[in-house]
Protein backbone atom coordinates (compact mmCIF):
# COMPACT_ATOMS: atom_id res chain seq x y z
CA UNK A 1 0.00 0.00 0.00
CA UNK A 2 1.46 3.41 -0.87
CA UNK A 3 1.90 5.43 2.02
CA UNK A 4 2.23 10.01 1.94
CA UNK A 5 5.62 11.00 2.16
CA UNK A 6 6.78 14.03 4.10
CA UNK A 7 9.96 14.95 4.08
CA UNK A 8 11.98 16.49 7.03
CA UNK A 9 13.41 20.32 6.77
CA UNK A 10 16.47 18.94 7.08
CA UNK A 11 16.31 16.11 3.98
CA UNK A 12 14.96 19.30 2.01
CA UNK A 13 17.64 21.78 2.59
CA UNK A 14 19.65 18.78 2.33
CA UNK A 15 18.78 18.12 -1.26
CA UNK A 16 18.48 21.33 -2.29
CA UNK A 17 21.66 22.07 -1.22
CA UNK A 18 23.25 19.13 -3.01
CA UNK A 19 21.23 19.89 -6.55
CA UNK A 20 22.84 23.40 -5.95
CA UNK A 21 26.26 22.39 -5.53
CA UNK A 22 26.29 20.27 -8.61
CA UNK A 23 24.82 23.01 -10.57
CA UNK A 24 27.54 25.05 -9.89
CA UNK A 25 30.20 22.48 -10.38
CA UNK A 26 29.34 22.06 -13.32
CA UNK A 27 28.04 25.06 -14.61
CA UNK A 28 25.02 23.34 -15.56
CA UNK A 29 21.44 22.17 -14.51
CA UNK A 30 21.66 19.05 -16.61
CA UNK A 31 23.21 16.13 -13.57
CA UNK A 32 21.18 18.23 -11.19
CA UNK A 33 17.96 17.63 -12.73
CA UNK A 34 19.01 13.66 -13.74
CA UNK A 35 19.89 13.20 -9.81
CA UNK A 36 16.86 14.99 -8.47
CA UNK A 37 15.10 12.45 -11.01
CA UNK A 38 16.91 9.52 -9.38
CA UNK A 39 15.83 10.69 -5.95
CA UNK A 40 12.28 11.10 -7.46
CA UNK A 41 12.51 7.40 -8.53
CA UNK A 42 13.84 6.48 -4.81
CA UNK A 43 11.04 8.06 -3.14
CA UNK A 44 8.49 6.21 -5.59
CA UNK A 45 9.46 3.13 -4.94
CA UNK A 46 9.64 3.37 -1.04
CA UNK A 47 5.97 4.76 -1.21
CA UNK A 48 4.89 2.11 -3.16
CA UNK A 49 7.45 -0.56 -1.05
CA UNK A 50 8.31 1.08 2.20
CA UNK A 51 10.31 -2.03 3.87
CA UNK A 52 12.32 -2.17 0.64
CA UNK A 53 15.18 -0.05 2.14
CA UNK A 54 17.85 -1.86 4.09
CA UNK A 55 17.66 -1.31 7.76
CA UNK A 56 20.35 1.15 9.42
CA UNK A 57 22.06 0.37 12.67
CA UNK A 58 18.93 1.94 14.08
CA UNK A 59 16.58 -1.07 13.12
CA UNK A 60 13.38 1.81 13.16
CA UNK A 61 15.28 3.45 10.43
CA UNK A 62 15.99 2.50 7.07
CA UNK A 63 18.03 3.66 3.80
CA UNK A 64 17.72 3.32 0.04
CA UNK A 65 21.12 4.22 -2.32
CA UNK A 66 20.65 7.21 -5.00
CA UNK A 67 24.52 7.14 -6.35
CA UNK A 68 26.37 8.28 -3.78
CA UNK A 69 24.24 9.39 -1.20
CA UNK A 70 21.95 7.44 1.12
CA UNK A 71 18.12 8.49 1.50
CA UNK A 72 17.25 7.75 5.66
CA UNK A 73 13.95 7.30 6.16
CA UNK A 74 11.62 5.86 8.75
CA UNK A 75 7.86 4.29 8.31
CA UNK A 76 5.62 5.60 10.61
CA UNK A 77 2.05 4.52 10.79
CA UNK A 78 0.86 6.07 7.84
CA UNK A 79 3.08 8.09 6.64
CA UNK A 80 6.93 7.86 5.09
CA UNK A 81 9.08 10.48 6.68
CA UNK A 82 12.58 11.01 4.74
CA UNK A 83 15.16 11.82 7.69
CA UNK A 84 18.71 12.91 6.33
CA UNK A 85 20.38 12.77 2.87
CA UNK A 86 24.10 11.54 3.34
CA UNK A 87 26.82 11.85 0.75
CA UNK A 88 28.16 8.31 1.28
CA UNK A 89 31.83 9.55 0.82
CA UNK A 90 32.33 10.84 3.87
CA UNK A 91 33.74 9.79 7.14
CA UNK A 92 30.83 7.46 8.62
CA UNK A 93 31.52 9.11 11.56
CA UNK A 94 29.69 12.41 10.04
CA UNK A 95 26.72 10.58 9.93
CA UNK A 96 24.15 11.92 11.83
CA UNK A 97 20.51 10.09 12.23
């Protein structure tokens, strides 16, 4: 059953901030708009399959991989709620949940 997803201030500045960085990077919108596709695609399928995601140390919480980043999210009763975006590059010790 697909479930609403709402997505944490945090996850949004999160993304936004990533789209923006690779729009400057590259001086163009083009992998911005493919990756922000990609994360559209993530969040489809753990509407439509919430458990789908692996599980996280924190067994409540669990993660799907969108290149290299990691999308935390947690199922709640009837709703999806997307926690963090993490750049899977860094030091796991950066990693805040």
């Amino acid at each position: 059953m697909a479930k609403k997803v709402i997505w944490s201030d945090r996850a949004k500045f999160e993304l936004y901030d990533l789209l923006e960085y690779w729009i400057h990077r590259n001086k163009s919108e083009d992998y911005s708009i493919k990756l922000n596709g990609l994360f559209d695609e993530a969040v489809a399928q753990i509407r439509k399959y919430p458990e789908s995601g692996k599980h996280s140390i924190d067994k409540e919480i669990r993660f799907v991989i969108v290149r290299d980043y990691l999308l935390f999210y947690e199922i709640r009763e009837k709703i999806i709620f997307i926690l963090t975006i993490w750049d899977s590059r860094q030091s796991p010790s950066s990693l805040d949940l």
